[in-house]
Protein backbone atom coordinates (compact mmCIF):
# COMPACT_ATOMS: atom_id res chain seq x y z
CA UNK A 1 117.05 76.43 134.66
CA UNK A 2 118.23 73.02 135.98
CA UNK A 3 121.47 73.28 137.55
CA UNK A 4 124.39 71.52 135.43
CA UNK A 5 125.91 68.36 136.29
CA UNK A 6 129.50 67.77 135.62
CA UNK A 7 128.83 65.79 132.27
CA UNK A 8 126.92 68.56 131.02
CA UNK A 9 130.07 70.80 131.64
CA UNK A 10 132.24 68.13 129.56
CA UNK A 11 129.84 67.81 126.87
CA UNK A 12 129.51 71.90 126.27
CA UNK A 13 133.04 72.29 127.03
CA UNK A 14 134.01 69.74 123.99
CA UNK A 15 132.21 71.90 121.67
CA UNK A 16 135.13 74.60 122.36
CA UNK A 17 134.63 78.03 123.65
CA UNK A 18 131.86 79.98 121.43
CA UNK A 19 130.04 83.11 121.59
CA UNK A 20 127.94 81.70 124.52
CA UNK A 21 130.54 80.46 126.62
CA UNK A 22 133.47 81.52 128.28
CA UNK A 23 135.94 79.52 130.42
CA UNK A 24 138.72 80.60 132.81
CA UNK A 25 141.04 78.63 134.78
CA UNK A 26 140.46 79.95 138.00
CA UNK A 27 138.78 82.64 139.86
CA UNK A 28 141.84 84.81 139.50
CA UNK A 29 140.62 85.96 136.67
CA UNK A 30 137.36 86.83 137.82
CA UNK A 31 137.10 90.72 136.97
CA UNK A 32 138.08 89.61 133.15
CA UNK A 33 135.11 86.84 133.53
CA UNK A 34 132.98 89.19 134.43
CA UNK A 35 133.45 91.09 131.65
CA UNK A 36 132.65 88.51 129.43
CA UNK A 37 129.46 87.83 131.53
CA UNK A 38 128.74 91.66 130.68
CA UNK A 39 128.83 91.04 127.12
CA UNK A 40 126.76 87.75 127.07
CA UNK A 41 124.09 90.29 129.20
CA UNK A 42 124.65 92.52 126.23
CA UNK A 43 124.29 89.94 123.36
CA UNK A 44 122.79 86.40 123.60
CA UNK A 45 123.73 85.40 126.45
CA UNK A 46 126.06 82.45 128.13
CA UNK A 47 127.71 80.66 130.38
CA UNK A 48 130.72 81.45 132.07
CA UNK A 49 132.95 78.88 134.07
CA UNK A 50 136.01 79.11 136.27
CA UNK A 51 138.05 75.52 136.61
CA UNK A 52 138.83 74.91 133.09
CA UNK A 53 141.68 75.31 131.08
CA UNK A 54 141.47 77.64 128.53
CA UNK A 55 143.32 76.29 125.95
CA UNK A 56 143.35 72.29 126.31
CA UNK A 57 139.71 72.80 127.80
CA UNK A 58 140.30 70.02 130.62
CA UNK A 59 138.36 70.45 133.43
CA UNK A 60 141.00 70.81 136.27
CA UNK A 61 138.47 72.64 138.72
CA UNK A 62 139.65 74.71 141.81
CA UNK A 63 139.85 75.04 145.38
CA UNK A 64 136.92 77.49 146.79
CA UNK A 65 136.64 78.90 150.39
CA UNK A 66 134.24 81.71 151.75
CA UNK A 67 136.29 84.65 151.07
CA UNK A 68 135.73 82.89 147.00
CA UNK A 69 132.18 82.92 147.30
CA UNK A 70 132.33 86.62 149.16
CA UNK A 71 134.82 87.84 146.27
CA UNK A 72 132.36 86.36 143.19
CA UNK A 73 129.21 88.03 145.07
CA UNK A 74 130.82 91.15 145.40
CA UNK A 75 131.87 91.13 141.51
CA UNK A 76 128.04 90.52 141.13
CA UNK A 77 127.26 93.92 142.70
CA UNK A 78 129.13 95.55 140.15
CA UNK A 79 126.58 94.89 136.90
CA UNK A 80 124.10 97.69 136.26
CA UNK A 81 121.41 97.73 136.05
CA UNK A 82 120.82 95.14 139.27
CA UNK A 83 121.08 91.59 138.08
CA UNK A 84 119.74 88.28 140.21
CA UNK A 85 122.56 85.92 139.51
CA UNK A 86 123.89 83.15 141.22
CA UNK A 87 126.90 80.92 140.87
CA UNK A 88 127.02 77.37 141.12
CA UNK A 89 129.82 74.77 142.51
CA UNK A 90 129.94 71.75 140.72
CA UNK A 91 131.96 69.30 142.52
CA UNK A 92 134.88 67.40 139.98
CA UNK A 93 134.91 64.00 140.52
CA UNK A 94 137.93 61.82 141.58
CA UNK A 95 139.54 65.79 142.50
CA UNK A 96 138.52 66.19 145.92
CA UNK A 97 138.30 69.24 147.35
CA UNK A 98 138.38 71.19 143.74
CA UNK A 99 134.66 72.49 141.56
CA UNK A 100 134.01 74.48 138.82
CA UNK A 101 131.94 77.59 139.28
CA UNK A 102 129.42 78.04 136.80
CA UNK A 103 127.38 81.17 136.14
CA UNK A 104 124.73 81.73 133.66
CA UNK A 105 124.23 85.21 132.26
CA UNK A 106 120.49 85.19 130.23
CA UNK A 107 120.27 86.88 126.62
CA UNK A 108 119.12 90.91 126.81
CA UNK A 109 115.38 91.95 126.88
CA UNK A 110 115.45 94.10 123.32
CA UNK A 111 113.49 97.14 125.84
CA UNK A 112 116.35 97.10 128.45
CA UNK A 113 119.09 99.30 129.04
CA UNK A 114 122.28 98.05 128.48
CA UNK A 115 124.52 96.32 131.12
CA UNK A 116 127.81 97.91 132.48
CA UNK A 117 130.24 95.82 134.71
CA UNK A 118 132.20 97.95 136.97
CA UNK A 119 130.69 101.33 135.37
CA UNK A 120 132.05 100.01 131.35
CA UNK A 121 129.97 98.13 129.27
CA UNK A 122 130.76 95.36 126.88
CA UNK A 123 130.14 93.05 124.29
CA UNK A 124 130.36 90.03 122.07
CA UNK A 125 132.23 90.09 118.72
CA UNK A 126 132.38 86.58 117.39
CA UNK A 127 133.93 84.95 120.96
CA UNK A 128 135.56 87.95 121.64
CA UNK A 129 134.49 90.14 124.68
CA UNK A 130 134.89 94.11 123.57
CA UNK A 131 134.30 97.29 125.09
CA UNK A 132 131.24 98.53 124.19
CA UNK A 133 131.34 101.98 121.71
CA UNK A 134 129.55 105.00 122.90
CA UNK A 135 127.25 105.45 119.70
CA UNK A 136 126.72 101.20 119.88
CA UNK A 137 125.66 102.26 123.88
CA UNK A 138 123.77 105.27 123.32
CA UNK A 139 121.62 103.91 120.52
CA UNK A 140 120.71 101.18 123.24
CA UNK A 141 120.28 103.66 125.58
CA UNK A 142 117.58 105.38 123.16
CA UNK A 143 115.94 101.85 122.27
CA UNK A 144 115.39 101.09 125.76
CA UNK A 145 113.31 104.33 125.99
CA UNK A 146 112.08 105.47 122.62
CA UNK A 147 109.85 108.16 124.05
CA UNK A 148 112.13 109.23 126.31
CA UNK A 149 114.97 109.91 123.69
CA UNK A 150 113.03 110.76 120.91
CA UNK A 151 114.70 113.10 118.36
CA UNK A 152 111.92 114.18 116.19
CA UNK A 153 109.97 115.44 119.51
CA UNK A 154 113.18 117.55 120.96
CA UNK A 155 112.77 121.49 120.86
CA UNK A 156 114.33 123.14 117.74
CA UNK A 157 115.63 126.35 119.33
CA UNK A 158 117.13 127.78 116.43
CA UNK A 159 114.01 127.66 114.68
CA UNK A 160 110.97 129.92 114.85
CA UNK A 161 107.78 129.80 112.65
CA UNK A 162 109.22 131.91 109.93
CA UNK A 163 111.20 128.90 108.86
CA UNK A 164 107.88 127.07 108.33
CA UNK A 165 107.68 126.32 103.92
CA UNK A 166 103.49 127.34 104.07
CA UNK A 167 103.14 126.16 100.40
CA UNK A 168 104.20 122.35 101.64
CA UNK A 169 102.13 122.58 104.76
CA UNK A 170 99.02 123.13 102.94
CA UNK A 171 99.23 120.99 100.65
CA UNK A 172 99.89 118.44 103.29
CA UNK A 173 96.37 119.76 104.71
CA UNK A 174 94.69 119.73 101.85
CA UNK A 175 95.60 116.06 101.10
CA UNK A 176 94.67 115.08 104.44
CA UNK A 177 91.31 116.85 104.37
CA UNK A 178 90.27 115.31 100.97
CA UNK A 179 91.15 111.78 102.99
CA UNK A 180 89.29 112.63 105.87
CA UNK A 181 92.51 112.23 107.89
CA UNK A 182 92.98 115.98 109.12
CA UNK A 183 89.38 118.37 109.82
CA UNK A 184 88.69 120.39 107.66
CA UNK A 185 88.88 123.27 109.78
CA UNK A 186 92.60 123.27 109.48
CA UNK A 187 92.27 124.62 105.59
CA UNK A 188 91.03 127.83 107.37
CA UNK A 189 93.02 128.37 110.22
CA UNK A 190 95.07 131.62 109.97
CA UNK A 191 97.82 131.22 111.68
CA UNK A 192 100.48 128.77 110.59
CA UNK A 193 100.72 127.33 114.45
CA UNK A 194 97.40 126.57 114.36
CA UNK A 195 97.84 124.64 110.99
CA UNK A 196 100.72 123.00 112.67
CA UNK A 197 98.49 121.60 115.14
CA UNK A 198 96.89 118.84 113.63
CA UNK A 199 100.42 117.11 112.81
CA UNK A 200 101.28 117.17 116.43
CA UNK A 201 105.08 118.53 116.07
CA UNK A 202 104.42 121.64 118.84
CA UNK A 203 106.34 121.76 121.80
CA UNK A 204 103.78 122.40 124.85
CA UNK A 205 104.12 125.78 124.48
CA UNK A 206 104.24 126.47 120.47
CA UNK A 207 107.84 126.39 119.87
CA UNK A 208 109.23 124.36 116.95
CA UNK A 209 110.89 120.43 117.16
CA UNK A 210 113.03 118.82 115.04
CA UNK A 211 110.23 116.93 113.85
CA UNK A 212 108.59 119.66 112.10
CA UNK A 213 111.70 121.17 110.81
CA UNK A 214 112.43 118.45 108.50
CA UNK A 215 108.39 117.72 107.85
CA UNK A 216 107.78 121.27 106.99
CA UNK A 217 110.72 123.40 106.92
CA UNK A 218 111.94 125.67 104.34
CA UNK A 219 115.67 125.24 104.66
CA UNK A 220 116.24 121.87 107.26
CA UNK A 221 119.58 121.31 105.98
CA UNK A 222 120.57 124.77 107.48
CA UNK A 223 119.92 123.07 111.09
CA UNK A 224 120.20 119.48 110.27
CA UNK A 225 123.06 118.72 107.75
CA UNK A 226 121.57 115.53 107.07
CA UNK A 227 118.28 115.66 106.10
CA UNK A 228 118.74 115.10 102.30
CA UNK A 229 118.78 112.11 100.08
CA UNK A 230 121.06 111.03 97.50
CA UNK A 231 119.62 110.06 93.96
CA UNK A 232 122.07 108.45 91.48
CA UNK A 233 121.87 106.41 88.61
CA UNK A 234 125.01 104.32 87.67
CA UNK A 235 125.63 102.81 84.21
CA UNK A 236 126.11 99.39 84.73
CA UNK A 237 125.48 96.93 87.44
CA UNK A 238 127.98 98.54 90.00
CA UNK A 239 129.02 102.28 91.23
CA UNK A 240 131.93 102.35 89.07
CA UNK A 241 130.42 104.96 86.82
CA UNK A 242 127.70 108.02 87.13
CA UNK A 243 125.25 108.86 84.51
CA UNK A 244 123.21 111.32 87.01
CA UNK A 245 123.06 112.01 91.01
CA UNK A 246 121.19 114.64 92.94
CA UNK A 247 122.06 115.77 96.32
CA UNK A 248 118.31 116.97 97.45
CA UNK A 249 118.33 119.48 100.37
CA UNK A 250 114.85 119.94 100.90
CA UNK A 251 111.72 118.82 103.89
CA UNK A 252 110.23 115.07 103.57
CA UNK A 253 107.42 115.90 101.50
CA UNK A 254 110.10 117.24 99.14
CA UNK A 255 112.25 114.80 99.00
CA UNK A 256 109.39 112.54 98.35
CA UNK A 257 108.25 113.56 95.45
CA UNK A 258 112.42 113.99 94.16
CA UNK A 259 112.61 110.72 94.88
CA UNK A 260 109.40 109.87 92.62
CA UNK A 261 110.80 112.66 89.55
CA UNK A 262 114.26 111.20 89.57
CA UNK A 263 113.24 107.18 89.71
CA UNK A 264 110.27 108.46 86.59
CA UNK A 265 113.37 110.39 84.76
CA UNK A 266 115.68 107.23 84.79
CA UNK A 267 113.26 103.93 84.78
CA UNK A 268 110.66 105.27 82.29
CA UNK A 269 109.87 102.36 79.57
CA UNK A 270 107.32 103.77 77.40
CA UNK A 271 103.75 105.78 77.58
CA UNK A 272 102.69 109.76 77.74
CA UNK A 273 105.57 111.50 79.65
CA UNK A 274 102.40 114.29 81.02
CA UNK A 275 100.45 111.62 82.33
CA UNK A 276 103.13 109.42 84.33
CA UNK A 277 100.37 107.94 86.48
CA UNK A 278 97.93 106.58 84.17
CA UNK A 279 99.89 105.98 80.76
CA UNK A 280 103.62 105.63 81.54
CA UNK A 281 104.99 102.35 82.50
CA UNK A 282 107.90 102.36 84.65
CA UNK A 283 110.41 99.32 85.53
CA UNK A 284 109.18 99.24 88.84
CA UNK A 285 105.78 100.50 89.50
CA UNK A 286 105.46 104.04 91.02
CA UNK A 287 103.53 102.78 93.49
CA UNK A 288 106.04 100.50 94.62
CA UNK A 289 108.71 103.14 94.59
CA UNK A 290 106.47 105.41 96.78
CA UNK A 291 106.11 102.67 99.62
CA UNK A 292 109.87 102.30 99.38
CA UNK A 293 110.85 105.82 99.74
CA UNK A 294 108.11 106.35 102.36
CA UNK A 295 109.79 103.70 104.54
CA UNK A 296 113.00 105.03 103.58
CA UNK A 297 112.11 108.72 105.04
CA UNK A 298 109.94 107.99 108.06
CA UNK A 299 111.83 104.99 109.61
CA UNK A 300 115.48 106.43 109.18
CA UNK A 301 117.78 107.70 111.92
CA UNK A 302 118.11 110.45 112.78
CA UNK A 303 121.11 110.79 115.31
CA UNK A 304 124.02 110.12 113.28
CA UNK A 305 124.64 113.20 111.76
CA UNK A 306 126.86 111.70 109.02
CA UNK A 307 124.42 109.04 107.87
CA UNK A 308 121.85 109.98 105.09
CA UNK A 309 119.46 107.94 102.92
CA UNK A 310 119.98 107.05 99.47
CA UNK A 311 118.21 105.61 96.41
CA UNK A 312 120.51 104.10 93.69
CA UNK A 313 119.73 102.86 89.96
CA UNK A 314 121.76 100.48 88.42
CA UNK A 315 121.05 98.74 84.68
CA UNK A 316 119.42 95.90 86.48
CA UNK A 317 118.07 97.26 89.70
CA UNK A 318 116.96 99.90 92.49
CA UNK A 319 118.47 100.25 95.92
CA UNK A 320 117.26 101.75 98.90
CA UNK A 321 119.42 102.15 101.26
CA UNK A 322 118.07 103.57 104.88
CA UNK A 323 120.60 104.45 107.92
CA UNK A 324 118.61 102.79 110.44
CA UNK A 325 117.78 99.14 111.45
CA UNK A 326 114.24 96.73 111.82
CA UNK A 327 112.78 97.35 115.63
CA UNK A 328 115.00 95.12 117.81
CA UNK A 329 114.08 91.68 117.59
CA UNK A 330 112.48 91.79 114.48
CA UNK A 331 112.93 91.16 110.42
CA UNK A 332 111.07 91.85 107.51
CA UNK A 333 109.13 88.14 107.85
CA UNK A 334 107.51 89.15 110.87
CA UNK A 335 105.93 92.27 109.10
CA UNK A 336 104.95 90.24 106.03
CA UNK A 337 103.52 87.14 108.50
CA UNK A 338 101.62 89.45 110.60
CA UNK A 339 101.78 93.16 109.36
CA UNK A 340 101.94 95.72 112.06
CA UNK A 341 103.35 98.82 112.66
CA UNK A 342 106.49 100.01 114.97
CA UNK A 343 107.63 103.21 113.36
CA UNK A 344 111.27 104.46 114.56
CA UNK A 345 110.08 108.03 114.15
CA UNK A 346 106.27 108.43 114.83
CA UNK A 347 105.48 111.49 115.04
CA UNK A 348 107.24 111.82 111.35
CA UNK A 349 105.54 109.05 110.44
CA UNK A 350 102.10 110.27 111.63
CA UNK A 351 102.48 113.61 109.54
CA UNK A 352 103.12 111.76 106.60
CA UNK A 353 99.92 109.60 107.67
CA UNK A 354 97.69 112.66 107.72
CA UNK A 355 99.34 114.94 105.10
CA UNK A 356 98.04 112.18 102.50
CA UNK A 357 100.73 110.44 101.27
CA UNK A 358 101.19 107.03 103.59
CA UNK A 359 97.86 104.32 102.96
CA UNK A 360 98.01 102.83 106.01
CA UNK A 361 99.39 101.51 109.30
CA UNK A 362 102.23 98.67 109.00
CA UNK A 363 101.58 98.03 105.39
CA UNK A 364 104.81 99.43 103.82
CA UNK A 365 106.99 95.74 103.84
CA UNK A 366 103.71 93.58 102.53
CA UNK A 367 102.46 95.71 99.99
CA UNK A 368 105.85 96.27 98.11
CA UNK A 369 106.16 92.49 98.44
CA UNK A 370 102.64 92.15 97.03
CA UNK A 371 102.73 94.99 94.10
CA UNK A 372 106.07 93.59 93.27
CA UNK A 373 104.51 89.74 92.41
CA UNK A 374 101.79 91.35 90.83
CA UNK A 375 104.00 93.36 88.56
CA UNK A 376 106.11 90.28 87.68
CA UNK A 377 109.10 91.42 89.14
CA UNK A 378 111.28 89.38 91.59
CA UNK A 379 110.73 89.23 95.20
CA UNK A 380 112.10 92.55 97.05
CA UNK A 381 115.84 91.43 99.16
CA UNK A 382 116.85 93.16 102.25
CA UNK A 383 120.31 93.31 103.27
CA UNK A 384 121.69 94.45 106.50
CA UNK A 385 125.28 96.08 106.43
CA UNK A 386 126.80 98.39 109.44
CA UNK A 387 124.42 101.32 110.40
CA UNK A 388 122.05 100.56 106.64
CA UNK A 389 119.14 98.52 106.11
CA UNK A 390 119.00 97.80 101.98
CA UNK A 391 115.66 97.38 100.39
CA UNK A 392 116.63 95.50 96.78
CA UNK A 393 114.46 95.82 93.71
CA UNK A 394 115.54 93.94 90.24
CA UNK A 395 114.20 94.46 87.14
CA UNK A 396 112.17 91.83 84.78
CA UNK A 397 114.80 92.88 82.05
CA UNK A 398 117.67 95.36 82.18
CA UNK A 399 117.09 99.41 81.58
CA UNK A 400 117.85 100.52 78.07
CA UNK A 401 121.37 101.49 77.57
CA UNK A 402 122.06 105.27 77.47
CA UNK A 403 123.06 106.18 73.92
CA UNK A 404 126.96 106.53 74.36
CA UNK A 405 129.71 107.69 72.38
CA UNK A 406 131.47 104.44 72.54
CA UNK A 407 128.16 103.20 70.51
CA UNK A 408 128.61 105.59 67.75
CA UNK A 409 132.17 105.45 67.54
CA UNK A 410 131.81 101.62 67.13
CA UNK A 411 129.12 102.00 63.98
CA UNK A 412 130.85 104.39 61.58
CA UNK A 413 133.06 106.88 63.20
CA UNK A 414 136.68 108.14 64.21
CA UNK A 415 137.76 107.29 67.37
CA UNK A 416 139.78 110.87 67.57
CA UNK A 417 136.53 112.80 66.53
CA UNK A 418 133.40 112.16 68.49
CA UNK A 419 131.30 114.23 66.33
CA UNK A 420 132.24 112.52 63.32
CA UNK A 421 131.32 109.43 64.61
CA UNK A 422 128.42 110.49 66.32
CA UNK A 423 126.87 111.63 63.24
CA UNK A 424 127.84 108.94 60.73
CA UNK A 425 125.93 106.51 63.14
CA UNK A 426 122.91 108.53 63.33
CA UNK A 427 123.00 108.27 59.37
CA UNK A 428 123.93 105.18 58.89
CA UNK A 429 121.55 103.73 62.48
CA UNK A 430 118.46 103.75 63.25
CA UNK A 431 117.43 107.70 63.53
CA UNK A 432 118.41 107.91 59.91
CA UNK A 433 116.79 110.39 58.42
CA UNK A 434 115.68 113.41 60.34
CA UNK A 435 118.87 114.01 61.46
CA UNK A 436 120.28 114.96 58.09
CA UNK A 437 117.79 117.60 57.46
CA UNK A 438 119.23 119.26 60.84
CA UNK A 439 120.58 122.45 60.46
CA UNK A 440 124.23 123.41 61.93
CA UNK A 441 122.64 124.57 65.45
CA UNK A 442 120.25 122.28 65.35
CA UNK A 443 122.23 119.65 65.20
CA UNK A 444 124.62 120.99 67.87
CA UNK A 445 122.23 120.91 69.99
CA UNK A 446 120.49 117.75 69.42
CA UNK A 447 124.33 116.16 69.63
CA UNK A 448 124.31 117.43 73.15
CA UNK A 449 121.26 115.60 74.02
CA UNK A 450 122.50 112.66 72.64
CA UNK A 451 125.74 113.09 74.52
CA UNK A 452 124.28 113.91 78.12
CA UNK A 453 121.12 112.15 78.40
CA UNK A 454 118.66 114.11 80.91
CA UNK A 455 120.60 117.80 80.43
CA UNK A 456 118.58 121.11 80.99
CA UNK A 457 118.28 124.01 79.29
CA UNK A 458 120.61 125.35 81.35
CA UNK A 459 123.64 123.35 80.76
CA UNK A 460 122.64 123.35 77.41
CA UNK A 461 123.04 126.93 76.95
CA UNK A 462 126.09 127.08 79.23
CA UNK A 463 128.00 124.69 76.27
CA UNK A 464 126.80 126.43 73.63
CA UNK A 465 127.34 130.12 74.55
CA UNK A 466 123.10 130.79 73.56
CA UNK A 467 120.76 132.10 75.62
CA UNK A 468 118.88 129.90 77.35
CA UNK A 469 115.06 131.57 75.57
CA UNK A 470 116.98 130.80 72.36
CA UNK A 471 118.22 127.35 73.32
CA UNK A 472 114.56 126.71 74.30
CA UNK A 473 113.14 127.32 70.61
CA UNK A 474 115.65 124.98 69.47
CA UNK A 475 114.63 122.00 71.57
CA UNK A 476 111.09 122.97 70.93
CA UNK A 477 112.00 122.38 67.21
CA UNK A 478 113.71 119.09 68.25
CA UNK A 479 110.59 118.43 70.04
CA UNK A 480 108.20 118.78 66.85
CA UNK A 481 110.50 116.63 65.08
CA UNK A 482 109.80 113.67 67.44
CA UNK A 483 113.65 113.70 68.02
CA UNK A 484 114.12 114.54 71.65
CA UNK A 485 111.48 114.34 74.48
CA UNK A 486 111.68 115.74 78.11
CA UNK A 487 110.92 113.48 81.48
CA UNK A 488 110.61 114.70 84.65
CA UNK A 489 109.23 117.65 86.84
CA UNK A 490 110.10 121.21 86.28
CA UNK A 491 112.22 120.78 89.07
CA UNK A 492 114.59 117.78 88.30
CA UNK A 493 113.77 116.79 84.47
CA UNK A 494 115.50 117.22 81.36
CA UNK A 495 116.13 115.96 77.59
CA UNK A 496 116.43 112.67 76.61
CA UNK A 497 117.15 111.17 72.66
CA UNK A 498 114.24 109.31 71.41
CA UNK A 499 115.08 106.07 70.23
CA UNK A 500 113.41 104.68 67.34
């Protein structure tokens, strides 16, 4: 870098102090400049200067001796890791006798540790110099050596093989055999280690990781608090009101294919609800919802215990919304200019790879960007908030409203009797008809429906004071009558009106 000449000074100096420059009157501030040179280390870099006035930013400049130049090297000792820098002494003209000292501190390397001045490290907010926070610091720390840090390769110690769910890790074989992506001798090892083995989430000597705790692991959230996923669906465009959410507790592949039931329970359009993949059309293509949630789970964080994924439906969109950030240095452009790969987790992301249900290296960010266009749909946003990444999806056209009481009400009914209402704008709407012919149960029971779109048999059975066998021959009626359909796995469907 050329050295600066005084009219360089003047011109930077008139553009006021900034997040890349900091100027002090005189070297009597020097452990404060410092500091600020810290935090350009730590963010983009900068200049710092000592012979300027802070506030009317006139260059006054300042007497320096030996014991100066001794005093500023010796402050220069104090950044770690080592730095080469080196001060410069600009001489003011028509001041004889006084210079400014300039220093330039370069912008970070995104795979270094992070500086400390004096044994504290610091940073820029806006063209303020702040303390550094520990988790800010220790995520750093882990950046700067991924492999080093990693969470998903750490021992588990509380965990032993027992806590292994078999029925998930097979199927994640079996997938991965019929792909050629696991050999096939792994369908017929005995031992659940040995089936293990192909996924690479062993410690040396057999033990269990974190890694395939939450892969493979009956009950995760019993040693990891946050490895679930929150589903909701808001009514609306904002979170102001629920219509469904789902805490699920469960391993990755789980949560997975939750992910897939609830999104097919809440943006199914039209087509054979037991044949989602081939018939149904959803508002956004499953396929685009499975690259979504795949980057979701294998590119989160895991550290922060009190961060967890989510996916949220609104009327006219679906959010995903990851605790985690892009690989430093990076944003979704570069992936879709030149797709590669840089997973945050990769051991987790190379189980997922082999058990079948990723496609392919680096592909996540250009092919939801590519199945989107080809579905119609606008192009995918990401937003980046404290601590979240946010993968946007809108809709061509807004989800069908939920049939509501306030809808009834507003056709033929008393405001003070919900029922009443209900069912004089069933007979007087568009389901008129069937509904008529309903006997007293019946029609309790298809009112609840109505009332709590996606309800189970369960709940069902709870409000009425049935059994649930006997609440399940009603809805089978219901069923026959083309009056009520159910969407969804075993797991987290339920009953939804038809609308006609």
């Amino acid at each position: 870098m050329k050295e600066l000449m005084i009219q360089d000074i003047e011109t930077m100096v008139h553009c006021s102090e900034s997040r890349v420059m900091e100027v002090k009157e005189t070297t009597g501030e020097l452990a404060k400049g410092m500091q600020s040179g810290c935090a350009f280390l730590n963010t983009e870099g900068g200049w710092l200067f000592f012979g300027i006035h802070p506030t009317k930013l006139t260059i006054l400049g300042q007497n320096v001796t030996d014991r100066t130049r001794q005093e500023i090297a010796w402050e220069m000792c104090k950044f770690a890791p080592a730095i080469d820098l080196s001060a410069n002494y600009i001489p003011v003209p028509g001041r004889d006798g006084k210079f400014v000292i300039s220093i330039y501190f370069p912008a970070p390397l995104y795979d270094r540790t992070p500086y400390t001045y004096d044994g504290k490290p610091y940073y820029k907010v806006e063209n303020t110099t702040k303390p550094m926070p520990r988790e800010m610091y220790d995520e750093r720390i882990r950046l700067s050596s991924p492999k080093k840090f990693s969470w998903e390769q750490m021992p588990c110690p509380e965990a032993t093989i027992k806590d292994i769910k078999v029925d998930t890790l097979k199927m994640a074989i079996n997938k991965g055999v019929n792909k050629g992506r696991i050999p096939t001798s792994a369908v017929s090892a005995r031992s659940t280690v040995d089936k293990l083995r192909p996924f690479n989430v062993l410690t040396i000597k057999d033990g269990m990781t974190n890694g395939a705790m939450v892969l493979f692991g009956k009950n995760p959230t019993r040693l990891f608090t946050h490895c679930k996923i929150k589903l909701a669906r808001f009514e609306g465009e904002n979170m102001d009101r629920f219509r469904d959410q789902l805490v699920v507790e469960a391993n990755l592949f789980e949560q997975l294919q939750s992910v897939e039931d609830f999104c097919r329970k809440h943006m199914f359009l039209s087509g054979n609800q037991d044949d989602f993949d081939s018939k149904n059309e959803l508002t956004v293509p499953l396929k685009v919802i499975r690259e979504a949630a795949l980057n979701l789970l294998a590119h989160r964080t895991w550290w922060n215990e009190s961060r967890v994924p989510s996916v949220n439906i609104f009327d006219d969109r679906v959010e995903f919304m990851n605790p985690g950030a892009f690989p430093p240095g990076t944003t979704p452009k570069d992936f879709l200019r030149r797709p590669h790969s840089e997973p945050a987790n990769e051991k987790i992301a190379t189980a997922l790879f082999k058990g079948g249900e990723m496609e392919g290296w680096g592909r996540g960010i250009p092919d939801i960007f590519v199945f989107c266009k080809e579905a119609g749909l606008p192009e995918p946003e990401f937003d980046f908030i404290s601590n979240y990444v946010c993968l946007t999806i809108r809709f061509k056209s807004p989800l069908r409203p939920y049939v509501s009481w306030d809808y009834y009400n507003g056709v033929n009914g008393d405001a003070g009797s919900p029922e009443n209402g209900l069912v004089n704008g069933l007979v007087n709407g568009p389901v008129n008809g069937p509904v008529n012919t309903l006997g007293g149960s019946l029609k309790d029971v298809y009112i609840i429906v109505l009332k709590n779109p996606g309800i189970k048999i369960r709940q069902i059975a709870e409000k009425r004071g049935r059994s649930e066998s006997t609440v399940k021959k009603q809805l089978t009626k219901l069923r026959k009558m083309n009056l009520i359909e159910y969407r969804g796995s075993d797991k987290t469907g339920g009953y939804y009106p038809l609308n006609k």
